[in-house]
ModelCIF file with pLDDT and N, C-alpha, C, O atoms, coordinates in Angstrom:
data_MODEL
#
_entry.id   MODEL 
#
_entity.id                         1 
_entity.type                       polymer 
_entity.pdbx_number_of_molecules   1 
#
_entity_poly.entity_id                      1 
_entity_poly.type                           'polypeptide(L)' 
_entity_poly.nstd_linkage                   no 
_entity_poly.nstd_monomer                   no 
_entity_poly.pdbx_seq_one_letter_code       
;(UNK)(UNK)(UNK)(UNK)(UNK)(UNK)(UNK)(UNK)(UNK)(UNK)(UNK)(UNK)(UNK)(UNK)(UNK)(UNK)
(UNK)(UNK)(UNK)(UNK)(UNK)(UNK)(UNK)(UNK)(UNK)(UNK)(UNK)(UNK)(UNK)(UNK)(UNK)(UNK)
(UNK)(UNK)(UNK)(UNK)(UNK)(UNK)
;
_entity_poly.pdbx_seq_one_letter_code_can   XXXXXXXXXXXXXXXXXXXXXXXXXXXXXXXXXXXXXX 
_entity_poly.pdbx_strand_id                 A 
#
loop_
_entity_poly_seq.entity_id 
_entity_poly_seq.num 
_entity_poly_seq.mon_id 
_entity_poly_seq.hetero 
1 1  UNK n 
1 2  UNK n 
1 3  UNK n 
1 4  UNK n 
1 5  UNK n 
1 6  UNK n 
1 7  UNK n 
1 8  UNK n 
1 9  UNK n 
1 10 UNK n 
1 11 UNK n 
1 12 UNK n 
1 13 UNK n 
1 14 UNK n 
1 15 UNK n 
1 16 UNK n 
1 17 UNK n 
1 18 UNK n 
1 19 UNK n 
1 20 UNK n 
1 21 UNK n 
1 22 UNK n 
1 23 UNK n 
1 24 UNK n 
1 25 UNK n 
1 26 UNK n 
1 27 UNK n 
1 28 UNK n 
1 29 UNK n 
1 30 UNK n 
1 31 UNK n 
1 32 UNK n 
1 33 UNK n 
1 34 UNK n 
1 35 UNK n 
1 36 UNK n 
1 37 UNK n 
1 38 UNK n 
#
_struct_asym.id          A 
_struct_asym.entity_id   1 
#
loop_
_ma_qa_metric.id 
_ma_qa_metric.mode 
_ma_qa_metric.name 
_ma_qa_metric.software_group_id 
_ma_qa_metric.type 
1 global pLDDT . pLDDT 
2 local  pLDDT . pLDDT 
#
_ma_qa_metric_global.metric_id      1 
_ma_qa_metric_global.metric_value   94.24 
_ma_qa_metric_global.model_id       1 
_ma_qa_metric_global.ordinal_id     1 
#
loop_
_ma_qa_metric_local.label_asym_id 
_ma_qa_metric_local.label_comp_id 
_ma_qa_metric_local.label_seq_id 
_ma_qa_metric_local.metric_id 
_ma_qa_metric_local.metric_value 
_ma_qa_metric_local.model_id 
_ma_qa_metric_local.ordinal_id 
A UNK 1  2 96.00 1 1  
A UNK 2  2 98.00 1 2  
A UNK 3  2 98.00 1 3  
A UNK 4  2 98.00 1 4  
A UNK 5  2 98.00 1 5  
A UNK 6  2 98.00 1 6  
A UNK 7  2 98.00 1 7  
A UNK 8  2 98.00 1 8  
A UNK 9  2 98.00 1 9  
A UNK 10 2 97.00 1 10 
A UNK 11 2 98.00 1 11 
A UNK 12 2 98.00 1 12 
A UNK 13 2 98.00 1 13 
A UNK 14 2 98.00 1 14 
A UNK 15 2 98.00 1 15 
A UNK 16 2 98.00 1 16 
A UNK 17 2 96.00 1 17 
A UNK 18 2 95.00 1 18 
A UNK 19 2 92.00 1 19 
A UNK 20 2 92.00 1 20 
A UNK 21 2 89.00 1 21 
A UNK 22 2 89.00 1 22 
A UNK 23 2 89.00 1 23 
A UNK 24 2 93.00 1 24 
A UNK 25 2 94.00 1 25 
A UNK 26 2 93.00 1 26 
A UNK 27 2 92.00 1 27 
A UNK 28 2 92.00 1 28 
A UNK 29 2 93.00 1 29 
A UNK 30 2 91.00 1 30 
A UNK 31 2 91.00 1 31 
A UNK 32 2 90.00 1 32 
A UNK 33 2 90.00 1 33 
A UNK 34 2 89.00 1 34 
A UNK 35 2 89.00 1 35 
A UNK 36 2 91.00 1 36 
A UNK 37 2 92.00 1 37 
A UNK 38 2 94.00 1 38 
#
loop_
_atom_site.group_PDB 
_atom_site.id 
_atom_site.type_symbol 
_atom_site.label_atom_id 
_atom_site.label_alt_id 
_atom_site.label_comp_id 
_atom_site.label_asym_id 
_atom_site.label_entity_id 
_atom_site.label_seq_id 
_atom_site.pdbx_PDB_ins_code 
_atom_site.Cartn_x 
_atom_site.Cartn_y 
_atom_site.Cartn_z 
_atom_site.occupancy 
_atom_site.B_iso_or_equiv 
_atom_site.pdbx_formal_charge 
_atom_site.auth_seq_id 
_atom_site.auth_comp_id 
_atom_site.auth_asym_id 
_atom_site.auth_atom_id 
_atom_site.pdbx_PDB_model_num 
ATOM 1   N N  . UNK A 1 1  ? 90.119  102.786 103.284 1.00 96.00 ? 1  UNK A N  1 
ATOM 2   C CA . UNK A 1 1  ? 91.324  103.465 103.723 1.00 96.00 ? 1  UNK A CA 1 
ATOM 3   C C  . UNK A 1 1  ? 91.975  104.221 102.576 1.00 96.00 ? 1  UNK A C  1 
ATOM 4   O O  . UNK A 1 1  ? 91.869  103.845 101.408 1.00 96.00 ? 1  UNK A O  1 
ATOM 5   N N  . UNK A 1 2  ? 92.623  105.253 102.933 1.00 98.00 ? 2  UNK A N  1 
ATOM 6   C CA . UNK A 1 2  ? 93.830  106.022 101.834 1.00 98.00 ? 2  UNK A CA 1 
ATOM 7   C C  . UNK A 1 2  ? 95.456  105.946 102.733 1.00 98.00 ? 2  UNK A C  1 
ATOM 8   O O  . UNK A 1 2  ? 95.847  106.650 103.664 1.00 98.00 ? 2  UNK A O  1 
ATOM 9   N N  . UNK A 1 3  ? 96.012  105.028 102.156 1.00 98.00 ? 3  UNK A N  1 
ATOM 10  C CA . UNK A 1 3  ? 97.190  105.161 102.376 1.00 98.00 ? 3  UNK A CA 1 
ATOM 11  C C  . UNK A 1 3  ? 97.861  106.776 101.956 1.00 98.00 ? 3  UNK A C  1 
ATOM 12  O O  . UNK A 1 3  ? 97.678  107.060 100.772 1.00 98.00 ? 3  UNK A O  1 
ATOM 13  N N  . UNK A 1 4  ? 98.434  107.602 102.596 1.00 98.00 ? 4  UNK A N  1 
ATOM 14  C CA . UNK A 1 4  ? 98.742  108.429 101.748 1.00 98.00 ? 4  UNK A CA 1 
ATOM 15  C C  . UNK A 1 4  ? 100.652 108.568 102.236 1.00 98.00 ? 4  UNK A C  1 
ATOM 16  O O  . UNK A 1 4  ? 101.133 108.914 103.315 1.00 98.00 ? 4  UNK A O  1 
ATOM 17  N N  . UNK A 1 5  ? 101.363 108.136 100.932 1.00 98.00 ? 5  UNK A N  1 
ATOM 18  C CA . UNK A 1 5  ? 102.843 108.764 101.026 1.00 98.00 ? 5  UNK A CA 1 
ATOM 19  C C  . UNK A 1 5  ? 103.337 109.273 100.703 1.00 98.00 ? 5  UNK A C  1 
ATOM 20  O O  . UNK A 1 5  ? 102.893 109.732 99.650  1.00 98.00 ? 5  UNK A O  1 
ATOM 21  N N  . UNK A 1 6  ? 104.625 109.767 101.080 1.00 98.00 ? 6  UNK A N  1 
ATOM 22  C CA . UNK A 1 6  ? 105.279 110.808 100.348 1.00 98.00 ? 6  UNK A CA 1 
ATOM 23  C C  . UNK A 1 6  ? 104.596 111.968 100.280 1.00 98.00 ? 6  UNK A C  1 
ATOM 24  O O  . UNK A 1 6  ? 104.422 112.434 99.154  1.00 98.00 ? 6  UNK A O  1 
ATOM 25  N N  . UNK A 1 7  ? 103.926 112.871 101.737 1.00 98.00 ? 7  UNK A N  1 
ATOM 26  C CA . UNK A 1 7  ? 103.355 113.679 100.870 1.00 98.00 ? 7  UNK A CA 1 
ATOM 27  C C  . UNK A 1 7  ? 103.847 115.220 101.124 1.00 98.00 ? 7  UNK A C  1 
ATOM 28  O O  . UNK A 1 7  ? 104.619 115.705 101.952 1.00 98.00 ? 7  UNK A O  1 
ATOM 29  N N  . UNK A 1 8  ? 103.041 115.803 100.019 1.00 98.00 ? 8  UNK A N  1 
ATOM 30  C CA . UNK A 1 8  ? 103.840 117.381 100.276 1.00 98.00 ? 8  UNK A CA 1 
ATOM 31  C C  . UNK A 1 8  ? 102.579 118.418 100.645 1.00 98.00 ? 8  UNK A C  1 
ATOM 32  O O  . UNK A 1 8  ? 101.370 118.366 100.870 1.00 98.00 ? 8  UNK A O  1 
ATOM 33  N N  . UNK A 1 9  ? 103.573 119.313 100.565 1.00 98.00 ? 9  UNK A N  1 
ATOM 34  C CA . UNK A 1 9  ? 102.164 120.341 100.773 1.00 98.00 ? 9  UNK A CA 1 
ATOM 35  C C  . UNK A 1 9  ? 101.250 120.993 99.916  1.00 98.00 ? 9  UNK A C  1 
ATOM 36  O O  . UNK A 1 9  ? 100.793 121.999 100.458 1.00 98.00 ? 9  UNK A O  1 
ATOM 37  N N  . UNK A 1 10 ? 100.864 120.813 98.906  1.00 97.00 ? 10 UNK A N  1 
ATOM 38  C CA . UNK A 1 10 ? 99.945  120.719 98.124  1.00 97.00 ? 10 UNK A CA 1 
ATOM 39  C C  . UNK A 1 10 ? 98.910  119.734 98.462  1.00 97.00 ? 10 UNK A C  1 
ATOM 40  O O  . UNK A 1 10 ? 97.915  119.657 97.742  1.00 97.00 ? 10 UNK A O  1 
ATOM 41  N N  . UNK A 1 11 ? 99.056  118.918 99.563  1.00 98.00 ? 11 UNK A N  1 
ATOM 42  C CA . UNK A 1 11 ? 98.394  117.798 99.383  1.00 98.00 ? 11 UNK A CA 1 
ATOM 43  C C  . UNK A 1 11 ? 97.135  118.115 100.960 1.00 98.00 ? 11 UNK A C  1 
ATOM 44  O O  . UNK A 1 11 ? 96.287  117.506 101.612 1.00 98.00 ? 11 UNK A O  1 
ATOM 45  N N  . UNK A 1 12 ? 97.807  119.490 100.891 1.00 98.00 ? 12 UNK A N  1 
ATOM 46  C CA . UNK A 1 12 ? 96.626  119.918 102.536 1.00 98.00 ? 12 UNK A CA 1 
ATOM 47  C C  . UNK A 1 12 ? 95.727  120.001 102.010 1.00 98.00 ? 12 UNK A C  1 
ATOM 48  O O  . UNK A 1 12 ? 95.717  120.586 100.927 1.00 98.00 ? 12 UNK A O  1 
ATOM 49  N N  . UNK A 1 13 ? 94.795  119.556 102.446 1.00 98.00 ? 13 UNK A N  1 
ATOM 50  C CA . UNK A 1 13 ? 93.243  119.610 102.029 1.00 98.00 ? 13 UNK A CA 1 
ATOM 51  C C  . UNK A 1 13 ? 92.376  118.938 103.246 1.00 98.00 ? 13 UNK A C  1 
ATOM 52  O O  . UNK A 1 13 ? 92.966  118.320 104.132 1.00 98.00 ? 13 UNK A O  1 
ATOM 53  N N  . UNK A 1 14 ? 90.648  119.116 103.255 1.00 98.00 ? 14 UNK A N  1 
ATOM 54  C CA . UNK A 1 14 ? 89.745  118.460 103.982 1.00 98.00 ? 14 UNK A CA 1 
ATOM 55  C C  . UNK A 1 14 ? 89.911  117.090 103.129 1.00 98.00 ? 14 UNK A C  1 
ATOM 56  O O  . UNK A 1 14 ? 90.264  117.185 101.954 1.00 98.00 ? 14 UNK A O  1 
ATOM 57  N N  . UNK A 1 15 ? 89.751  116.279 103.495 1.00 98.00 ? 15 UNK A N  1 
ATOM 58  C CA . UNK A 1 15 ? 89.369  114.780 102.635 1.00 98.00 ? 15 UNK A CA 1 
ATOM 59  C C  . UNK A 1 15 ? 88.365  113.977 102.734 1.00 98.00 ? 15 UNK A C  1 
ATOM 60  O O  . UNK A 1 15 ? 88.623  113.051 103.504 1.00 98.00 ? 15 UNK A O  1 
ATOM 61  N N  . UNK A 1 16 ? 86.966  113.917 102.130 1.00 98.00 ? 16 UNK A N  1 
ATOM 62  C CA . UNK A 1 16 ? 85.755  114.285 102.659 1.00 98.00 ? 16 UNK A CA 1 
ATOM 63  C C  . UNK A 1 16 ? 86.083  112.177 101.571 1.00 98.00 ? 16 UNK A C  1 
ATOM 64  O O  . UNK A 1 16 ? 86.728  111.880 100.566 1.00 98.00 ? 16 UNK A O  1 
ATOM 65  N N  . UNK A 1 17 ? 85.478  111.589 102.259 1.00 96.00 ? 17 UNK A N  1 
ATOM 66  C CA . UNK A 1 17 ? 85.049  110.309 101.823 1.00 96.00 ? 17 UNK A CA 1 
ATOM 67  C C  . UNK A 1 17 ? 83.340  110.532 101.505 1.00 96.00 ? 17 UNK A C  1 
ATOM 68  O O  . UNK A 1 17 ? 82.529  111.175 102.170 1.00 96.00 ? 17 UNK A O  1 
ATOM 69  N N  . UNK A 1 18 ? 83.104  109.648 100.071 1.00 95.00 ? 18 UNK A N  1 
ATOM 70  C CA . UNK A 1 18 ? 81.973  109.309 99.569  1.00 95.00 ? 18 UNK A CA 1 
ATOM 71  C C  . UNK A 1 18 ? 81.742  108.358 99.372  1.00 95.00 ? 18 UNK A C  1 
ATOM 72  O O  . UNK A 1 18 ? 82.680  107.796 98.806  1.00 95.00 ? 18 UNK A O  1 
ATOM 73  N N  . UNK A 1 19 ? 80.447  107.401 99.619  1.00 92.00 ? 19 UNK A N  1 
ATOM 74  C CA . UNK A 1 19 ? 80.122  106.241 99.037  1.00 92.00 ? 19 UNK A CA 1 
ATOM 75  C C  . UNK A 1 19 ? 78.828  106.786 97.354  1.00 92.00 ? 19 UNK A C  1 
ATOM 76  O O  . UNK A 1 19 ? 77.928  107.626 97.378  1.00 92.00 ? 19 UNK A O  1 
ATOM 77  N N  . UNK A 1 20 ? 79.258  105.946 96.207  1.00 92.00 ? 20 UNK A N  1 
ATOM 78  C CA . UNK A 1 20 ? 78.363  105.778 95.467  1.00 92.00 ? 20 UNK A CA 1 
ATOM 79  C C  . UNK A 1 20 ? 78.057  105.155 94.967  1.00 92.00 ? 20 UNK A C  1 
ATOM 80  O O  . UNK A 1 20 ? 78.795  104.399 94.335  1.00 92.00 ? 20 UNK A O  1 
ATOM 81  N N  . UNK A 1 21 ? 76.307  105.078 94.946  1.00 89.00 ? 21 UNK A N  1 
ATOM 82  C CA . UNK A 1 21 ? 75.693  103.929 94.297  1.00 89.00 ? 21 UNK A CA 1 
ATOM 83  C C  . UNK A 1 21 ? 75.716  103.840 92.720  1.00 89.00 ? 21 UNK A C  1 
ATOM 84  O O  . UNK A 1 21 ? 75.313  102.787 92.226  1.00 89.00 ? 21 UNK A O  1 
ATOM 85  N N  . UNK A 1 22 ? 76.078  104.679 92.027  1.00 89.00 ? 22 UNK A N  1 
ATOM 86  C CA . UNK A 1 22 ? 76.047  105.073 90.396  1.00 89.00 ? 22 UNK A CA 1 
ATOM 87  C C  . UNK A 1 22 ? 77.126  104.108 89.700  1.00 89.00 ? 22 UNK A C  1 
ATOM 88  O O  . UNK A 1 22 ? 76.914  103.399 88.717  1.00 89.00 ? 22 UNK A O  1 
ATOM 89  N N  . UNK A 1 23 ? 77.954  104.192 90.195  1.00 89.00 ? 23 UNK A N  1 
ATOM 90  C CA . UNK A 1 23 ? 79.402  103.488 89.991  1.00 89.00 ? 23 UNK A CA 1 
ATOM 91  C C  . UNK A 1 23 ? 80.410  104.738 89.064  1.00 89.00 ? 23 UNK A C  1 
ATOM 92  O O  . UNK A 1 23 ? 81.173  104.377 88.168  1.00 89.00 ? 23 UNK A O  1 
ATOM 93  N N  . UNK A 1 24 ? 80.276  105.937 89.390  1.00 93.00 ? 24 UNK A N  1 
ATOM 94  C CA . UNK A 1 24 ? 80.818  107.013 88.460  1.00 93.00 ? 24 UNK A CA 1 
ATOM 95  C C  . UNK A 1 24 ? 82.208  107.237 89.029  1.00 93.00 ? 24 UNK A C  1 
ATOM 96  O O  . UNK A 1 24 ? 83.087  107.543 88.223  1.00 93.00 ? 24 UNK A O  1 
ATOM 97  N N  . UNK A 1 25 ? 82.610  107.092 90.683  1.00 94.00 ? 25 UNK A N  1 
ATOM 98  C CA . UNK A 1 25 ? 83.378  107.606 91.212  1.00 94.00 ? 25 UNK A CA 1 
ATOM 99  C C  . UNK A 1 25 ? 85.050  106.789 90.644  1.00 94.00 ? 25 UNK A C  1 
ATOM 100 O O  . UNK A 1 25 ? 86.211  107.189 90.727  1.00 94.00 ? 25 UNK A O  1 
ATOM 101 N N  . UNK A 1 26 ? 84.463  105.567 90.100  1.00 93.00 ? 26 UNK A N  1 
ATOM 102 C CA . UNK A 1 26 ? 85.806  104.551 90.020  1.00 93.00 ? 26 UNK A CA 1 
ATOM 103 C C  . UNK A 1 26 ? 86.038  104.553 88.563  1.00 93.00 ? 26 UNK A C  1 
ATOM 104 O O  . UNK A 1 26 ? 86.536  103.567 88.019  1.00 93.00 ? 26 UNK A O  1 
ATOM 105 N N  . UNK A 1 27 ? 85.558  106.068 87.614  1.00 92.00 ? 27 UNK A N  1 
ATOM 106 C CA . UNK A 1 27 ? 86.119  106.393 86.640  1.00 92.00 ? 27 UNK A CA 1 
ATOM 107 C C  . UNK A 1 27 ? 86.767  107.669 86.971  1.00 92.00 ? 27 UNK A C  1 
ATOM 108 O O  . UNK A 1 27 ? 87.183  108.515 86.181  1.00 92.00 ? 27 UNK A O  1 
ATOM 109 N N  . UNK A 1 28 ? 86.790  107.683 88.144  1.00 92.00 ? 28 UNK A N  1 
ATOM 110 C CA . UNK A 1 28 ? 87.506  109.418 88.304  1.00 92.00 ? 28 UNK A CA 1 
ATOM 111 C C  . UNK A 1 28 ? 86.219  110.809 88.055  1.00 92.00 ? 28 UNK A C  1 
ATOM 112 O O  . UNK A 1 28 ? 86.514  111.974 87.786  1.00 92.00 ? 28 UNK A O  1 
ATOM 113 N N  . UNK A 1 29 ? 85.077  110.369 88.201  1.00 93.00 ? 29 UNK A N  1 
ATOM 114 C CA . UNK A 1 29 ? 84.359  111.194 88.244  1.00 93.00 ? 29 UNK A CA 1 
ATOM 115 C C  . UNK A 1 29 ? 83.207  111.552 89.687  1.00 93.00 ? 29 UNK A C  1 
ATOM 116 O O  . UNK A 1 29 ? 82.968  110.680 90.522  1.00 93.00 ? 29 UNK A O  1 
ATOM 117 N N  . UNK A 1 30 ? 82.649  112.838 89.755  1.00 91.00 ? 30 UNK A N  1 
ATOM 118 C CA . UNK A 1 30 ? 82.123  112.758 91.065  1.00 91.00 ? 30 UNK A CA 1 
ATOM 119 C C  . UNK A 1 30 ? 80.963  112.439 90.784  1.00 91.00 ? 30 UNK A C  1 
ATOM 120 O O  . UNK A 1 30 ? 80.444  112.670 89.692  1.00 91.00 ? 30 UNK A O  1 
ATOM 121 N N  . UNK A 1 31 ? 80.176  111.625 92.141  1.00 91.00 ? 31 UNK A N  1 
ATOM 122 C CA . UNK A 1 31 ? 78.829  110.605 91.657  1.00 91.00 ? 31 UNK A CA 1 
ATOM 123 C C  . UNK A 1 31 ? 77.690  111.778 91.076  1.00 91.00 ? 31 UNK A C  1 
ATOM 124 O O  . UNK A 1 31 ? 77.821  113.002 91.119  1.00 91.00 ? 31 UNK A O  1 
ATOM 125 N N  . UNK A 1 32 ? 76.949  111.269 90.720  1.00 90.00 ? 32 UNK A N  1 
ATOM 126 C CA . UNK A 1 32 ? 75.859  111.738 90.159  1.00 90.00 ? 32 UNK A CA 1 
ATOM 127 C C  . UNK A 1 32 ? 75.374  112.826 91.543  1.00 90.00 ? 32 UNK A C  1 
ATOM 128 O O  . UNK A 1 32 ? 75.511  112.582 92.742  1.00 90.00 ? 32 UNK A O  1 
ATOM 129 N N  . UNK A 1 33 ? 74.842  113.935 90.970  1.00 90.00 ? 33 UNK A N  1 
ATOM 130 C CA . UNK A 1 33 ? 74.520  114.857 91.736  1.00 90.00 ? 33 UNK A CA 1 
ATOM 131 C C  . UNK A 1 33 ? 73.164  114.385 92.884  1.00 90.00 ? 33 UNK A C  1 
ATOM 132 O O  . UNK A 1 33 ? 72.298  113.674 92.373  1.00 90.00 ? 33 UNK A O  1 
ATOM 133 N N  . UNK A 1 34 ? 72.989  114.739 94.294  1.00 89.00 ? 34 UNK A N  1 
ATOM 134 C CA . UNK A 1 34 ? 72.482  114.130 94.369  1.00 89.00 ? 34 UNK A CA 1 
ATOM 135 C C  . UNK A 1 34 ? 72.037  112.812 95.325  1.00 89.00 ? 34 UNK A C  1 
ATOM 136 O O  . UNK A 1 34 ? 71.090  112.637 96.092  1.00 89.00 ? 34 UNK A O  1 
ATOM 137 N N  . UNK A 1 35 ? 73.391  111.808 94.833  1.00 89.00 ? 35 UNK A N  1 
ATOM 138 C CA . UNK A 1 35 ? 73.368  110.321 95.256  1.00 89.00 ? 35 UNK A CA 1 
ATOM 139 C C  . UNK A 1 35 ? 74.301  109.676 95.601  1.00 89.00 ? 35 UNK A C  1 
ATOM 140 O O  . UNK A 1 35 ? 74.328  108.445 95.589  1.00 89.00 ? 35 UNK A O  1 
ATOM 141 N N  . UNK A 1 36 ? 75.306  110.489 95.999  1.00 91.00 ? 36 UNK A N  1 
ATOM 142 C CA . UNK A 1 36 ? 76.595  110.496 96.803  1.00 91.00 ? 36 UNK A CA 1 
ATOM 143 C C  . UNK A 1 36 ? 76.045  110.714 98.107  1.00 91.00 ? 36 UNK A C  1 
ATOM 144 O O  . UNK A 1 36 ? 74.990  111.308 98.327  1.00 91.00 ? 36 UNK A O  1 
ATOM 145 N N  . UNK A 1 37 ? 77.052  110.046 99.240  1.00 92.00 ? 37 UNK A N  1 
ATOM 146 C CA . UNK A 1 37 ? 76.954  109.866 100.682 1.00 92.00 ? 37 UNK A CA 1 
ATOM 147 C C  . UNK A 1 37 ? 78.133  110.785 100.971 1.00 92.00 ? 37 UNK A C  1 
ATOM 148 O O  . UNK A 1 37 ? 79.155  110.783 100.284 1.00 92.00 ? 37 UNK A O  1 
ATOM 149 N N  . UNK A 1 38 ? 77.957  111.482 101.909 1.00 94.00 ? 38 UNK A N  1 
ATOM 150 C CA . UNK A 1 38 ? 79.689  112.297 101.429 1.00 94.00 ? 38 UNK A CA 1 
ATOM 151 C C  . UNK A 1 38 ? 80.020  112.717 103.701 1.00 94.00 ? 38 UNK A C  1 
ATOM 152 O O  . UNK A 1 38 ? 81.048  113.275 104.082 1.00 94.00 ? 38 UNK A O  1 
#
């Protein structure tokens, strides 16, 4: 889930969920090219 609050409008966007097996995403980076589920 994404709780999302407070939000403004900057915050319009698609919001595309990924799973990854790399473990890259839970440093703030996008998974390895590739090997993302998106």
């Amino acid at each position: 889930y994404l709780q999302m609050n407070s939000l403004k409008p900057e915050d319009t966007a698609v919001y595309y969920c990924v799973a990854d097996p790399t473990g890259r995403v839970v440093a703030g980076f996008e998974p390895t090219r590739g090997m993302g589920s998106w």
